[in-house]
Protein backbone atom coordinates (compact mmCIF):
# COMPACT_ATOMS: atom_id res chain seq x y z
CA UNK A 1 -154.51 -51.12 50.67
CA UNK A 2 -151.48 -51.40 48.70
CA UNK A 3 -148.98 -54.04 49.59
CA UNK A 4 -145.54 -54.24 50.63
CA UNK A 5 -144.36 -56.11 48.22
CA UNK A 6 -145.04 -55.11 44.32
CA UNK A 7 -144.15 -54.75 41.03
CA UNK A 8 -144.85 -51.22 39.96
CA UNK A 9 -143.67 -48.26 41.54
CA UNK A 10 -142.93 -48.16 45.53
CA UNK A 11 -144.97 -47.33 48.15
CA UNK A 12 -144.28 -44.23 50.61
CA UNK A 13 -143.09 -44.98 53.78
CA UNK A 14 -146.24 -44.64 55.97
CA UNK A 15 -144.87 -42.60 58.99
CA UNK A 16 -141.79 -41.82 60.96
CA UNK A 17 -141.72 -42.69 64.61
CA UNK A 18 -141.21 -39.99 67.03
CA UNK A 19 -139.53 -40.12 70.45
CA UNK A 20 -142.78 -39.86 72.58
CA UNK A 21 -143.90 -42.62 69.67
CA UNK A 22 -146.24 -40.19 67.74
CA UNK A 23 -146.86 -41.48 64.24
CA UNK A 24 -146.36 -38.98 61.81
CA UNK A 25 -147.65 -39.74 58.07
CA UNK A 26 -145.12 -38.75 55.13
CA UNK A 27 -148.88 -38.32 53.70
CA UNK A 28 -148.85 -35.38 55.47
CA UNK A 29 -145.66 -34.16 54.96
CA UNK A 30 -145.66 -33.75 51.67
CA UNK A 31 -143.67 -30.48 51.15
CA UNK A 32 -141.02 -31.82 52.75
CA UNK A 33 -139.03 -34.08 49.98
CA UNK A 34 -137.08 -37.29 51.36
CA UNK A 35 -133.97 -35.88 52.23
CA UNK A 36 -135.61 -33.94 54.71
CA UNK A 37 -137.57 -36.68 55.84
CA UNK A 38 -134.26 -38.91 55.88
CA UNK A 39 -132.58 -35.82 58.00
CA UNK A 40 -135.67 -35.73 60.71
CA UNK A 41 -135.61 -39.80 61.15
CA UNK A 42 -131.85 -39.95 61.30
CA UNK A 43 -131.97 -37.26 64.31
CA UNK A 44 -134.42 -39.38 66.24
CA UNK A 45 -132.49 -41.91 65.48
CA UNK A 46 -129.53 -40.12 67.05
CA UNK A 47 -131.57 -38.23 70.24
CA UNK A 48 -133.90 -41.55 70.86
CA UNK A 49 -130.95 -43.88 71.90
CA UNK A 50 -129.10 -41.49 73.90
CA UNK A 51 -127.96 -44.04 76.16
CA UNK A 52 -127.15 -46.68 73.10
CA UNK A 53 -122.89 -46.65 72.18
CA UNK A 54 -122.95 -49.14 69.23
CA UNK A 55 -123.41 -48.22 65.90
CA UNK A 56 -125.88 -50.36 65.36
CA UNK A 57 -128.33 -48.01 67.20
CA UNK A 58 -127.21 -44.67 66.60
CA UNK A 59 -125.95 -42.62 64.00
CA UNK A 60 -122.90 -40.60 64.59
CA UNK A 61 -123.17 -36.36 65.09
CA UNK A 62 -120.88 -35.83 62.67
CA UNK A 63 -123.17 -38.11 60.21
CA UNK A 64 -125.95 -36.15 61.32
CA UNK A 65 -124.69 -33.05 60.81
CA UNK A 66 -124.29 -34.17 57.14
CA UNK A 67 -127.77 -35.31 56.71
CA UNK A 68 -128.84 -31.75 57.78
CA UNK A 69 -127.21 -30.26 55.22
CA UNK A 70 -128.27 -32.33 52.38
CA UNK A 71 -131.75 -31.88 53.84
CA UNK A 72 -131.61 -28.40 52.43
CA UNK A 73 -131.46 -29.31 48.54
CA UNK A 74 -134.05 -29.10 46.60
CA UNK A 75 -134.98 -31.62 44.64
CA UNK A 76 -138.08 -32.20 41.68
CA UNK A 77 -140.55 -34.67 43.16
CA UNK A 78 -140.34 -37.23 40.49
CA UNK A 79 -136.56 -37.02 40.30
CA UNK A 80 -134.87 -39.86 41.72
CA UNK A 81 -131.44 -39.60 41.30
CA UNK A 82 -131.42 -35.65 42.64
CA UNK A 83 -133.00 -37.79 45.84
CA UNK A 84 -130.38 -40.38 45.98
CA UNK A 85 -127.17 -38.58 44.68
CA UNK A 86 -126.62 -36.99 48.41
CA UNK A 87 -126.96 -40.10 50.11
CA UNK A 88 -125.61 -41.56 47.80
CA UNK A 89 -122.26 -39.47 48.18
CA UNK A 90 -123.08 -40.25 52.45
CA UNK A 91 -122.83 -43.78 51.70
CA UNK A 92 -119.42 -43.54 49.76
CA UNK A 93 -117.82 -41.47 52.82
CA UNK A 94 -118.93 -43.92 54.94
CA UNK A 95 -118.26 -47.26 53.65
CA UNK A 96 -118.76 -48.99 56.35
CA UNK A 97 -121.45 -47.16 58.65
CA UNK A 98 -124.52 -49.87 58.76
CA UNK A 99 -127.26 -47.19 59.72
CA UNK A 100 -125.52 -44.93 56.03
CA UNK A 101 -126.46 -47.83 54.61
CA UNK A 102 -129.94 -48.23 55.56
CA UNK A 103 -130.98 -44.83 54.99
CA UNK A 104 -129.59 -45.45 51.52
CA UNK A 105 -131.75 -48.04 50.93
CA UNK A 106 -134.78 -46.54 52.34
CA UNK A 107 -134.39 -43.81 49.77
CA UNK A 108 -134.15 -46.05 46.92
CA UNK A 109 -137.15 -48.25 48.26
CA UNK A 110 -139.59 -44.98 48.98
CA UNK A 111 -138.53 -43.21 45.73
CA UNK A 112 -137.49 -46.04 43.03
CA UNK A 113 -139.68 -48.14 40.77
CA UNK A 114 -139.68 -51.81 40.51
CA UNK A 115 -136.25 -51.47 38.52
CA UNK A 116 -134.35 -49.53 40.44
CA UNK A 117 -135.76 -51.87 43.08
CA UNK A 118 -134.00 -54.39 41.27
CA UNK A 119 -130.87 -52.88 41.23
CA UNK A 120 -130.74 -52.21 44.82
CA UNK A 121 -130.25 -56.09 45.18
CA UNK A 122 -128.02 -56.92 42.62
CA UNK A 123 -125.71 -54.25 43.93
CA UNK A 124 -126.26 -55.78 47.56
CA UNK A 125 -125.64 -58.96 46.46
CA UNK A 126 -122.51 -58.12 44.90
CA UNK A 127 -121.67 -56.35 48.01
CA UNK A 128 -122.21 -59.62 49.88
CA UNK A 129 -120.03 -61.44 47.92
CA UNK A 130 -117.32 -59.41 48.05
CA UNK A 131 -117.41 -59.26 51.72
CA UNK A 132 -117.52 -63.37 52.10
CA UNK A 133 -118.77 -63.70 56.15
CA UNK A 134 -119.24 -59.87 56.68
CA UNK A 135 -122.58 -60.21 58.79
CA UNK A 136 -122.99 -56.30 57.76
CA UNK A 137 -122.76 -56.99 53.92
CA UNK A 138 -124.70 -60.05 54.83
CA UNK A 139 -127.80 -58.15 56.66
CA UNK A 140 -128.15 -55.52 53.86
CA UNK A 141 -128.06 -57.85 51.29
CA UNK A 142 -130.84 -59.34 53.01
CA UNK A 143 -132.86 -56.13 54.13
CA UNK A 144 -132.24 -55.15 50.15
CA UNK A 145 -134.96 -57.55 49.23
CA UNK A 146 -137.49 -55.95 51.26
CA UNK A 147 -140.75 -54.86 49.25
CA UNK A 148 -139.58 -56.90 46.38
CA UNK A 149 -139.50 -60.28 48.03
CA UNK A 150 -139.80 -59.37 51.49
CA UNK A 151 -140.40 -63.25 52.88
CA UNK A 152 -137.06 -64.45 51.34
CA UNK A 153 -135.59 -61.08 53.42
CA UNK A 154 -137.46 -62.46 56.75
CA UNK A 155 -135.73 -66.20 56.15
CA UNK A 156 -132.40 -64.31 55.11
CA UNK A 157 -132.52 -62.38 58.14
CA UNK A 158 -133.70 -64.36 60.44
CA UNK A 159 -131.06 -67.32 59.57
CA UNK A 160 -128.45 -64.33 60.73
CA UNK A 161 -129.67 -63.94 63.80
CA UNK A 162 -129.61 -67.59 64.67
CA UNK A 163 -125.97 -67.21 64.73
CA UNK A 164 -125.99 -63.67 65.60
CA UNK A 165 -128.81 -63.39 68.02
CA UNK A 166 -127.93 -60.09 69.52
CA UNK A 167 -127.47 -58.35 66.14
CA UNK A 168 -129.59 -55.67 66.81
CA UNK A 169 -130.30 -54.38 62.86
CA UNK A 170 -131.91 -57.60 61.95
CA UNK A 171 -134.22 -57.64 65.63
CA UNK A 172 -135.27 -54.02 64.00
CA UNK A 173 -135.79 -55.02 60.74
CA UNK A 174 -138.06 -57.98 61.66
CA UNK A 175 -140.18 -55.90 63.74
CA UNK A 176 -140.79 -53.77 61.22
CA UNK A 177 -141.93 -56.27 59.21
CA UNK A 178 -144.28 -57.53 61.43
CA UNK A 179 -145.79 -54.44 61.77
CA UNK A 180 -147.02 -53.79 58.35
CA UNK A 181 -150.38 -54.77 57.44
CA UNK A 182 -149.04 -57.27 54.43
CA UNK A 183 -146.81 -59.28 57.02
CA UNK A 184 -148.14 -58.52 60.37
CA UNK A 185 -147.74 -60.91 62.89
CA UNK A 186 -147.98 -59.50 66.32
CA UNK A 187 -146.88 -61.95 68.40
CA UNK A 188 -143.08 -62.43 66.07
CA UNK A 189 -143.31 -58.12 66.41
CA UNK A 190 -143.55 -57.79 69.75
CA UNK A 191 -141.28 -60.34 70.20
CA UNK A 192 -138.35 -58.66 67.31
CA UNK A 193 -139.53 -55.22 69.35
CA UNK A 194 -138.76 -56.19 72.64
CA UNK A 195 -135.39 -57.75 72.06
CA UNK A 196 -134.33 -54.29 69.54
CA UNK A 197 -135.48 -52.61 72.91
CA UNK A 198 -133.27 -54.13 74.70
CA UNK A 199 -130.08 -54.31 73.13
CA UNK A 200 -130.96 -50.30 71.78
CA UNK A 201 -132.73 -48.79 74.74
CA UNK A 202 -134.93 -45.69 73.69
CA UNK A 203 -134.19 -46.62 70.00
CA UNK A 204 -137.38 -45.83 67.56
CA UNK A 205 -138.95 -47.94 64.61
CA UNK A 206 -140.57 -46.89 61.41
CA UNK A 207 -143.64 -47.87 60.76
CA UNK A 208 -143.87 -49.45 56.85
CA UNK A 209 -146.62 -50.16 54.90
């Protein structure tokens, strides 16, 4: 079983989450590249908390509507950056759309190597520090260090939500965590599960590594 965290090159994200909760490998998806993928979680994301109004739970149509269309390019396999240009170009239209962000870095963390890896957090980081007390900035700088050193990301995290305990991104992000099989914990999941649940009814989780 590989692990979370690792040196070489990154692990693929083990399923996606559908609404009714049926786990569906991106093992056996493979003719579908990661923008497609991407496109297929970010509509759950958007149908699955129909009754959710912050951003923090759902991404907007017209976002979606984007990620369909980038869904159609085709891209080689083993190239990375025709993977992350389009959400790459996503991310720069919306500055300052948490969920962009994520799906950002879920593309570099299924697709990059241990370097690219790397620069995921130094650019997070930098990020951070140019938006001093941004709890946004602040949670994806933190989430950035997941599969590279994903127990500093559970401290970083979890420090936010002591003063932000209804900060829904990092209840998600924990209970993902806690889920995989290198960090699971079930007691801490179900816990981080139930109180996503309840501040993004109907919402959906992936299921990592």
């Amino acid at each position: 079983v590989q692990s979370w965290d690792r040196g070489g090159s990154s692990p693929e994200f083990s399923a996606i989450p559908s609404v009714v909760d049926i786990m569906v490998s991106f093992r056996e998806v493979r003719s579908m590249n990661l923008l497609a993928s991407i496109a297929v979680y970010a509509f759950l994301l958007c149908f699955s908390a129909q009754g959710a109004r912050s951003a923090e739970c759902t991404l907007s149509p017209d976002i979606r509507g984007e990620l369909a269309k980038t869904s159609n390019a085709v891209a080689v396999p083993s190239d990375f950056d025709s993977h992350i240009a389009p959400l790459l170009a996503l991310r720069q239209r919306h500055p300052d759309d948490l969920l962009v962000h994520e799906l950002y870095q879920d593309a570099v963390q299924g697709y990059g190597i241990e370097g690219h890896l790397r620069q995921l957090t130094e650019e997070y980081q930098v990020l951070s520090m140019q938006h001093p007390d941004d709890l946004m900035y602040d949670y994806l700088y933190a989430r950035s260090l997941m599969g590279r050193n994903t127990p500093a990301a559970i401290r970083e995290i979890a420090k936010l939500l002591e003063s932000h305990p209804d900060f829904a991104p990092g209840h998600r992000a924990l209970a993902e965590i806690y889920s995989a099989a290198a960090f699971r914990n079930d007691d801490k999941g179900k816990a981080e599960r139930e109180h996503f649940l309840s501040l993004c009814p109907g919402s959906i989780l992936q299921q990592r590594p």
